[in-house]
N, C-alpha and C. Protein backbone atom coordinates (compact mmCIF):
# COMPACT_ATOMS: atom_id res chain seq x y z
N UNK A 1 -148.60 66.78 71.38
CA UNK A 1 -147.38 67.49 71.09
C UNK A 1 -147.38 68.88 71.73
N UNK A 2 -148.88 69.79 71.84
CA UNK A 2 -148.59 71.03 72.25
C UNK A 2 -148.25 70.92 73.90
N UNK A 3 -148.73 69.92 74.46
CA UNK A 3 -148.43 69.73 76.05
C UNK A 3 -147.29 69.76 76.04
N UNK A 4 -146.26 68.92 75.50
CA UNK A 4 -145.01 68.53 75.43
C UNK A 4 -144.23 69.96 75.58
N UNK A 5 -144.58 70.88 74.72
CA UNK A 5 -144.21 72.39 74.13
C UNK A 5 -144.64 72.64 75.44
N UNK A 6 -145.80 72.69 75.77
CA UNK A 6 -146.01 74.03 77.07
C UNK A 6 -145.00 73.33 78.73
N UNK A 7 -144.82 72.22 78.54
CA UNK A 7 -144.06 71.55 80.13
C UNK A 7 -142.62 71.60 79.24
N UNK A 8 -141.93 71.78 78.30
CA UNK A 8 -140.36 71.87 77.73
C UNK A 8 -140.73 74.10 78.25
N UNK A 9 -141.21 74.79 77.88
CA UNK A 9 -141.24 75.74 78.33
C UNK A 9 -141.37 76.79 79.23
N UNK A 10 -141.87 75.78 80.23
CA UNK A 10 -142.14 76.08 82.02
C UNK A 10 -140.50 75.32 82.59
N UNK A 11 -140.42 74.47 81.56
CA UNK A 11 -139.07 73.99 82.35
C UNK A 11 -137.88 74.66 82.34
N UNK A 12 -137.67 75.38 80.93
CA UNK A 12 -137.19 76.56 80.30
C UNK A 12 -137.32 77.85 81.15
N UNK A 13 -138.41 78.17 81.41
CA UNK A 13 -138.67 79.67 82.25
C UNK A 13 -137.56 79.33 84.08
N UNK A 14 -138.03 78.20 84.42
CA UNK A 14 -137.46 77.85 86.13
C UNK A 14 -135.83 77.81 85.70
N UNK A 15 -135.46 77.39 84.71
CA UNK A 15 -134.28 77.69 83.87
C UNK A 15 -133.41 78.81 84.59
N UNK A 16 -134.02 79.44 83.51
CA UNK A 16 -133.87 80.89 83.28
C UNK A 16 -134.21 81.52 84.48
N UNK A 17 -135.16 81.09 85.70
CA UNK A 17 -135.21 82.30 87.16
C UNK A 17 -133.96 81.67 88.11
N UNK A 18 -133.38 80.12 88.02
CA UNK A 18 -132.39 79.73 88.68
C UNK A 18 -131.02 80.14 88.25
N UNK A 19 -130.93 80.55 87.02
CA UNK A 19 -129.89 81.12 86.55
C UNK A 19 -129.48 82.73 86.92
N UNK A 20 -130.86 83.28 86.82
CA UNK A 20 -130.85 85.34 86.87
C UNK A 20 -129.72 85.16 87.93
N UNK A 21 -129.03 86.20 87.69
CA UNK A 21 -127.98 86.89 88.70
C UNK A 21 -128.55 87.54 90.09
N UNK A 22 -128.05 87.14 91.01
CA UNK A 22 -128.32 89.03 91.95
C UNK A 22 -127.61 89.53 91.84
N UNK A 23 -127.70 90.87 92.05
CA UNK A 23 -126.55 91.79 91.87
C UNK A 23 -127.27 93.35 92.72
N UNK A 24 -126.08 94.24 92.95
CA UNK A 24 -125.76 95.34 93.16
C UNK A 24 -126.43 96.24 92.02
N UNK A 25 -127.64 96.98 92.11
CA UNK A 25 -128.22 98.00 91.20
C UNK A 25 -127.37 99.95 91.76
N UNK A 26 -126.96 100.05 90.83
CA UNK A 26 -126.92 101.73 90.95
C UNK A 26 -127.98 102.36 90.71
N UNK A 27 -128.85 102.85 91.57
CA UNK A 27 -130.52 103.88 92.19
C UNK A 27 -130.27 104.95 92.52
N UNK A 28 -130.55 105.69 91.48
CA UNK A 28 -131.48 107.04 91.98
C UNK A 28 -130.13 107.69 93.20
N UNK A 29 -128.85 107.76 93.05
CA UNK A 29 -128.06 107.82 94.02
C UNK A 29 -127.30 107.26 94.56
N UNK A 30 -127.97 106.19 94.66
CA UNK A 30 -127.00 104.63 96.30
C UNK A 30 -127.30 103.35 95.15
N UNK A 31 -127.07 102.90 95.97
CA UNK A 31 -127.12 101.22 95.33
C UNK A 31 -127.97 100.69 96.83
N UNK A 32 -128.74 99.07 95.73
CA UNK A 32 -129.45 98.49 96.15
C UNK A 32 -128.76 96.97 96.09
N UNK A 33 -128.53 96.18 97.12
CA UNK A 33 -128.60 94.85 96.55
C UNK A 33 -129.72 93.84 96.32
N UNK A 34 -130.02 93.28 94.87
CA UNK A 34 -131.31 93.07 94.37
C UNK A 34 -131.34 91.19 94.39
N UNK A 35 -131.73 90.77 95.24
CA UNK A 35 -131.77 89.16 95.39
C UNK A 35 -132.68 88.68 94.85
N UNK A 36 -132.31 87.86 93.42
CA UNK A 36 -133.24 87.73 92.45
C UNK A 36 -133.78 86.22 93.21
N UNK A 37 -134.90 85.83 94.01
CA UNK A 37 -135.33 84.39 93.56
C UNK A 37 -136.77 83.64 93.29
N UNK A 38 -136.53 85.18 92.28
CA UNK A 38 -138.25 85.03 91.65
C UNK A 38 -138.36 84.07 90.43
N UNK A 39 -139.71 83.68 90.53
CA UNK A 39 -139.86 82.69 89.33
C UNK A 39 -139.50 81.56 89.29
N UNK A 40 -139.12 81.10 90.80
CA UNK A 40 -138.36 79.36 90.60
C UNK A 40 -139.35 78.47 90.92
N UNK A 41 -140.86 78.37 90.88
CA UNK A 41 -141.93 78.06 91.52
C UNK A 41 -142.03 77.19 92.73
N UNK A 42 -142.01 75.99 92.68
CA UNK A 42 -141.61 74.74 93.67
C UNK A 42 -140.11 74.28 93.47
N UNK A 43 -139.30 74.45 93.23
CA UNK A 43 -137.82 74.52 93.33
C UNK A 43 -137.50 74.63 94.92
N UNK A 44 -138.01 74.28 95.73
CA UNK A 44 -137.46 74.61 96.88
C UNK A 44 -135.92 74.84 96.78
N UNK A 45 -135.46 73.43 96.73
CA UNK A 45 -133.74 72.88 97.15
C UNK A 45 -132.94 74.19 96.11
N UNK A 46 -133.53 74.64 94.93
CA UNK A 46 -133.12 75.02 94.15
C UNK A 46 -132.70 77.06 94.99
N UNK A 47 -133.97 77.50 95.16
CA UNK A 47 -133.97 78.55 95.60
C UNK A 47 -132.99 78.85 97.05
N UNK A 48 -133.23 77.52 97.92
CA UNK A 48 -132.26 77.92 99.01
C UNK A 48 -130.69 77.59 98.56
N UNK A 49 -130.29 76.59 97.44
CA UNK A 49 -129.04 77.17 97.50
C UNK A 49 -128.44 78.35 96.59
N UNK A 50 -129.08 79.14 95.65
CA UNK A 50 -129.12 80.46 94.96
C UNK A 50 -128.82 81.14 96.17
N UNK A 51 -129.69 81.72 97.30
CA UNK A 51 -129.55 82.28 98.16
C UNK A 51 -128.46 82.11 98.68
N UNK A 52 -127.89 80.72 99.28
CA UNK A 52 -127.20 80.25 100.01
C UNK A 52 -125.33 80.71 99.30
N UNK A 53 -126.03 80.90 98.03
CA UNK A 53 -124.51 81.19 96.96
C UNK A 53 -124.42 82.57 97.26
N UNK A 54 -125.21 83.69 97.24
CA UNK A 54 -125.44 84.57 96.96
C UNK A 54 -124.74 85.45 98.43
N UNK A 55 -125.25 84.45 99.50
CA UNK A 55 -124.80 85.01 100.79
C UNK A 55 -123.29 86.01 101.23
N UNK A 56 -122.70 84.88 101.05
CA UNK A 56 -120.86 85.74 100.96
C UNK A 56 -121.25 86.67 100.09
N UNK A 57 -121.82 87.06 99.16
CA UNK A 57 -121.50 88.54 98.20
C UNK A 57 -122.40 89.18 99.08
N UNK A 58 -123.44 89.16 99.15
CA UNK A 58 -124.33 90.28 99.73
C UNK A 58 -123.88 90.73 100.92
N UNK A 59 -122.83 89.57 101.75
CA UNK A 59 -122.93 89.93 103.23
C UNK A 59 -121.82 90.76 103.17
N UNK A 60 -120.39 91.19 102.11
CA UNK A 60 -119.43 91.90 102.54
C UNK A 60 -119.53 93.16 102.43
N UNK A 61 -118.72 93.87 103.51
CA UNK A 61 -118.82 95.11 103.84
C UNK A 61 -118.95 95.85 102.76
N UNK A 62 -118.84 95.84 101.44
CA UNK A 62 -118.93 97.06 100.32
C UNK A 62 -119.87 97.06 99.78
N UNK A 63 -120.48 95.88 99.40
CA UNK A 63 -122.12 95.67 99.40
C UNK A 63 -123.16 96.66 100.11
N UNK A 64 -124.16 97.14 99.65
CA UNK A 64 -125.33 98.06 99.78
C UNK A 64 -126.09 97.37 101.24
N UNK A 65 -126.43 98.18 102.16
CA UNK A 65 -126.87 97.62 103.44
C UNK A 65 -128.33 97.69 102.82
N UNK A 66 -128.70 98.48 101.94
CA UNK A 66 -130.08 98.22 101.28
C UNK A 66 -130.63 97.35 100.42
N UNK A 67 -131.19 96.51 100.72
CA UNK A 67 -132.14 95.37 99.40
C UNK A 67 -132.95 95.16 99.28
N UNK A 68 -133.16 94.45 98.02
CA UNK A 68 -134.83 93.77 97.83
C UNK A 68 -134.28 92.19 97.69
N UNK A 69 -135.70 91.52 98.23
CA UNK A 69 -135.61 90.17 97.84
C UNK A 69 -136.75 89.52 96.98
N UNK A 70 -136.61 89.47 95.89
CA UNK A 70 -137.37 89.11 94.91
C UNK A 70 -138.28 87.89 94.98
N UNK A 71 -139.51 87.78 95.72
CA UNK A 71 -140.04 86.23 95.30
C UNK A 71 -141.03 85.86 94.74
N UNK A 72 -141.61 86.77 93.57
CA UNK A 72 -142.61 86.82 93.07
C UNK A 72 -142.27 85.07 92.30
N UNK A 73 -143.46 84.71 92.23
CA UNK A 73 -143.83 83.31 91.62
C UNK A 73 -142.87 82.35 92.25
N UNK A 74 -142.68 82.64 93.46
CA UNK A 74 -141.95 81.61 93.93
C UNK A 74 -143.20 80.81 95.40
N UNK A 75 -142.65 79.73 94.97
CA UNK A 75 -143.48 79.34 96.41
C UNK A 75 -142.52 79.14 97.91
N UNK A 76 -143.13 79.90 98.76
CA UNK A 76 -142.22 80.21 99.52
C UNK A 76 -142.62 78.93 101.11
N UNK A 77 -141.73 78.06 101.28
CA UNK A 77 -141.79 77.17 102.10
C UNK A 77 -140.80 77.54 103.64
N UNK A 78 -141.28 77.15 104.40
CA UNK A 78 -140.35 77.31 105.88
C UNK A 78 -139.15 76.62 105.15
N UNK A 79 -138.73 76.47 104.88
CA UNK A 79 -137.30 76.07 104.55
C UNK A 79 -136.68 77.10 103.98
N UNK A 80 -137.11 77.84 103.16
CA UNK A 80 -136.84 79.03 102.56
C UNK A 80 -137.24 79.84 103.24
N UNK A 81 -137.70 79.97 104.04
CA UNK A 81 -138.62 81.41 105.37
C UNK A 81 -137.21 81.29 105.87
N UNK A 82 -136.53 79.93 106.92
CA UNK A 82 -135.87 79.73 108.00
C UNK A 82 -134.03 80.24 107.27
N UNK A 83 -134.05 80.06 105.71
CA UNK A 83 -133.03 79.95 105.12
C UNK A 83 -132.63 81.37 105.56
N UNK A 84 -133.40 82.08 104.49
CA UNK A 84 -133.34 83.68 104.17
C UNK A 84 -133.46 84.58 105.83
N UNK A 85 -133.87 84.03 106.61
CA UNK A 85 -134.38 84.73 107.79
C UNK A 85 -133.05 84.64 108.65
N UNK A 86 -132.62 83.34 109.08
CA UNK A 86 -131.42 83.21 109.10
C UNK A 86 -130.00 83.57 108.62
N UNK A 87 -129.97 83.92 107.10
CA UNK A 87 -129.26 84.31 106.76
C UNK A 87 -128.96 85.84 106.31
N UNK A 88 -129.54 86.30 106.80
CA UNK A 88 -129.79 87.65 106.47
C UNK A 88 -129.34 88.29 108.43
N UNK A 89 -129.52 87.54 109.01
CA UNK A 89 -129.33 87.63 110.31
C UNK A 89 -127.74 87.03 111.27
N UNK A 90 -127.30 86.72 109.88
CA UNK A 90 -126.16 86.02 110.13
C UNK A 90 -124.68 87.31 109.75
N UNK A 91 -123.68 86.95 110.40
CA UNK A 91 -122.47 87.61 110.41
C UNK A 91 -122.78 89.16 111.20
N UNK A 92 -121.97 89.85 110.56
CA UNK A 92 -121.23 91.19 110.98
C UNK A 92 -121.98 92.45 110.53
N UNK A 93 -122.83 91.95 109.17
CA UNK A 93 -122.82 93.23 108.84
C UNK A 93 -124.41 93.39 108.85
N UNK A 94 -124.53 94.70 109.34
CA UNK A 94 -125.98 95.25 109.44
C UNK A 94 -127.06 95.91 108.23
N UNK A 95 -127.66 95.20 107.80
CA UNK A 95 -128.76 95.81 106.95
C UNK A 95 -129.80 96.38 107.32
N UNK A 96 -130.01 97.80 106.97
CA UNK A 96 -130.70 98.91 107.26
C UNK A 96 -132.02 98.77 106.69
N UNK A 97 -132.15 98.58 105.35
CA UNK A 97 -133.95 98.41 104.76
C UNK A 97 -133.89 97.22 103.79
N UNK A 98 -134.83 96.39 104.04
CA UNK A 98 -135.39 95.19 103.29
C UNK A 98 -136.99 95.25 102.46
N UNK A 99 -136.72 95.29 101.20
CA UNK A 99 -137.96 95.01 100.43
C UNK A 99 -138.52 93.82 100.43
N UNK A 100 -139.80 93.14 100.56
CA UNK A 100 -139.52 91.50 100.10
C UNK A 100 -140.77 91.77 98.73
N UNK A 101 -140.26 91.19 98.03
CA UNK A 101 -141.64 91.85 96.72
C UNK A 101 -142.28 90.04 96.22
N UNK A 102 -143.25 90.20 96.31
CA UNK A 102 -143.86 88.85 96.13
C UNK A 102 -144.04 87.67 97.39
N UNK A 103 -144.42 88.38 98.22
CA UNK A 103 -144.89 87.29 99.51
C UNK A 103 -146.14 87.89 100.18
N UNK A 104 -146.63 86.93 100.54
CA UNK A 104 -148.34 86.55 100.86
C UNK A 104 -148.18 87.55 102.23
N UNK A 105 -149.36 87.35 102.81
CA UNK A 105 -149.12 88.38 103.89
C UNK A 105 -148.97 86.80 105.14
N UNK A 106 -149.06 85.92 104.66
CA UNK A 106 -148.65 85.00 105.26
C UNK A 106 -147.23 84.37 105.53
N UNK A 107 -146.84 85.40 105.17
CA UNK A 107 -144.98 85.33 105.55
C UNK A 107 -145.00 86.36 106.24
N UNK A 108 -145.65 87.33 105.68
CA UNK A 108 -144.95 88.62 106.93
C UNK A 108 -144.40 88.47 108.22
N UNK A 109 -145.08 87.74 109.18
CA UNK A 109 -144.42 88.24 110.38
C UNK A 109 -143.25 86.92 110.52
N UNK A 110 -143.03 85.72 109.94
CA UNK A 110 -141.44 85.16 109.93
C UNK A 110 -140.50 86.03 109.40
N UNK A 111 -140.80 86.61 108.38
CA UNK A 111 -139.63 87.64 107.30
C UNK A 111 -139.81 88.93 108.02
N UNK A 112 -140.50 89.40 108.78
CA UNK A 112 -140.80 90.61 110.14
C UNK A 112 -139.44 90.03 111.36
N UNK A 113 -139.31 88.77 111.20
CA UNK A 113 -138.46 88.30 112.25
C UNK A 113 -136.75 88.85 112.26
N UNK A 114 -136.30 89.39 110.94
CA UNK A 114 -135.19 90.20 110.66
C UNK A 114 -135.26 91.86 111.36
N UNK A 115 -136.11 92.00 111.08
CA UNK A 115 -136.43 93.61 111.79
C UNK A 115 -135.79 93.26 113.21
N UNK A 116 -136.70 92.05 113.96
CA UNK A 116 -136.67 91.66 115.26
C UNK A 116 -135.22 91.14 115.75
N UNK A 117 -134.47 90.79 115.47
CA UNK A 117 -133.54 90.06 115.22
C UNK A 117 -132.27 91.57 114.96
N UNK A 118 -132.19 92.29 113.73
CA UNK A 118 -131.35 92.67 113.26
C UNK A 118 -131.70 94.43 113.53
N UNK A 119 -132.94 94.69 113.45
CA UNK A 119 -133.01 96.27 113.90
C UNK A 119 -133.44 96.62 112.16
N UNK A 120 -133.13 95.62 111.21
CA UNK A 120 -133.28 96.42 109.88
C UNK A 120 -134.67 96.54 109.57
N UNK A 121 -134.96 97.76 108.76
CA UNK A 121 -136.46 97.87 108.26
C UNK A 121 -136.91 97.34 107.32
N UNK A 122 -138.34 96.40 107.59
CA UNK A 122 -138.58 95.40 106.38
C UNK A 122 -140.11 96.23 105.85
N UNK A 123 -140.38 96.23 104.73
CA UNK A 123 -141.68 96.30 103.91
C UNK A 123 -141.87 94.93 102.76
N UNK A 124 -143.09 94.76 102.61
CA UNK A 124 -143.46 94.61 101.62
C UNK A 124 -144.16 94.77 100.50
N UNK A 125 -143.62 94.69 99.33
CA UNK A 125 -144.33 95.42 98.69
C UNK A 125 -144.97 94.01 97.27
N UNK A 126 -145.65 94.80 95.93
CA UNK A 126 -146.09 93.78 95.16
C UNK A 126 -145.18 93.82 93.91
N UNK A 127 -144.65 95.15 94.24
CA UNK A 127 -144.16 95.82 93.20
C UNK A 127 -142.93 96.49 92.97
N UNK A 128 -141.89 95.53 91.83
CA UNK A 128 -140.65 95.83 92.05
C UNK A 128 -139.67 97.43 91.69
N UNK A 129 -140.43 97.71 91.11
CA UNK A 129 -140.70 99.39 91.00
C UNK A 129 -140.58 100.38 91.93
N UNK A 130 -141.61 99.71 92.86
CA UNK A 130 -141.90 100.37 93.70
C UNK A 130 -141.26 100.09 95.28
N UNK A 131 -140.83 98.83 95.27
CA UNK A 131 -139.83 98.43 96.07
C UNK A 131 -137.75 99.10 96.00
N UNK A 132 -137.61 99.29 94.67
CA UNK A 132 -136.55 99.96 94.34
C UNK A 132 -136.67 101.43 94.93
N UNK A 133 -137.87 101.91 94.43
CA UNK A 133 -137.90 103.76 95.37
C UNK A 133 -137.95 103.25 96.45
N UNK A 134 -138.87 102.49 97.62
CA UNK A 134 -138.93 103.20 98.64
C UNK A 134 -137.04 102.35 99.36
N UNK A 135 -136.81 101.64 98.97
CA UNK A 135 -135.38 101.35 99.43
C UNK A 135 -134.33 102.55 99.75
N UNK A 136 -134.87 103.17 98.78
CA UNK A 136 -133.49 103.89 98.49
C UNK A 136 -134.10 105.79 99.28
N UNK A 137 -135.31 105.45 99.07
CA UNK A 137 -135.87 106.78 99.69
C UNK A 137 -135.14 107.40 100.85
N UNK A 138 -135.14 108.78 101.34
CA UNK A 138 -134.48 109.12 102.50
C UNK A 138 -133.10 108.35 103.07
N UNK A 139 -132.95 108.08 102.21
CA UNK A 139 -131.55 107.48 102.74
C UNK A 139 -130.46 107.96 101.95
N UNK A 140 -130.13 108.87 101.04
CA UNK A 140 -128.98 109.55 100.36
C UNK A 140 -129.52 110.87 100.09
């Protein structure tokens, strides 16, 4: 019975990270747009279409050219590298600084491929804290 409880509650948590919102944070000054798609673990299909929803809002012009992309506890697959890399590289509008918080250093240089691509500045960091300051740092 307690197994039952601990796999009804992991199923519950991926729940609850496919559901979180992204959204537009007001920082320290400016706004950040904060792309939640942390916590969806092996969800692949799941995480690229969150993103894929998320796209039209983040990409219009009134939207914050500054973000983070959240992927702590997520497992991050070339499908999701090619999604986000792509789409972040897609349309009109130019993004200036990218956080990615929760990726191996074994993504870096695909998710480095936006810098290359778009001119925008990427870091990563571990820490979403600390990804919110330096976003917003020197820039207001």
């Amino acid at each position: 019975m307690k197994m039952f409880s601990n796999r009804s509650k992991a199923s519950d948590d991926i729940q609850v990270a496919i559901n979180k919102k992204s959204f537009e944070l007001n920082y320290n000054g400016g706004t950040i747009w904060c792309e939640h798609l942390d916590g969806m673990g092996t969800y692949e299909q799941e995480v690229i279409d969150k993103f894929k929803g998320d796209l039209p809002k983040l990409m219009r012009p009134s939207v914050s050219s500054f973000m983070i992309v959240n992927l702590d506890e997520t497992v991050i697959t070339e499908a999701i590298e090619s999604v986000i890399v792509d789409g972040l590289n897609s349309g009109n509008k130019r993004l200036r600084k990218i956080a990615f918080v929760g990726v191996s250093k074994d993504h870096h240089k695909i998710f480095n491929a936006i810098h290359n691509r778009s001119g925008a500045i990427v870091r990563f960091l571990d820490d979403y804290e600390k990804a919110k300051e330096w976003t917003i740092t020197e820039c207001y």
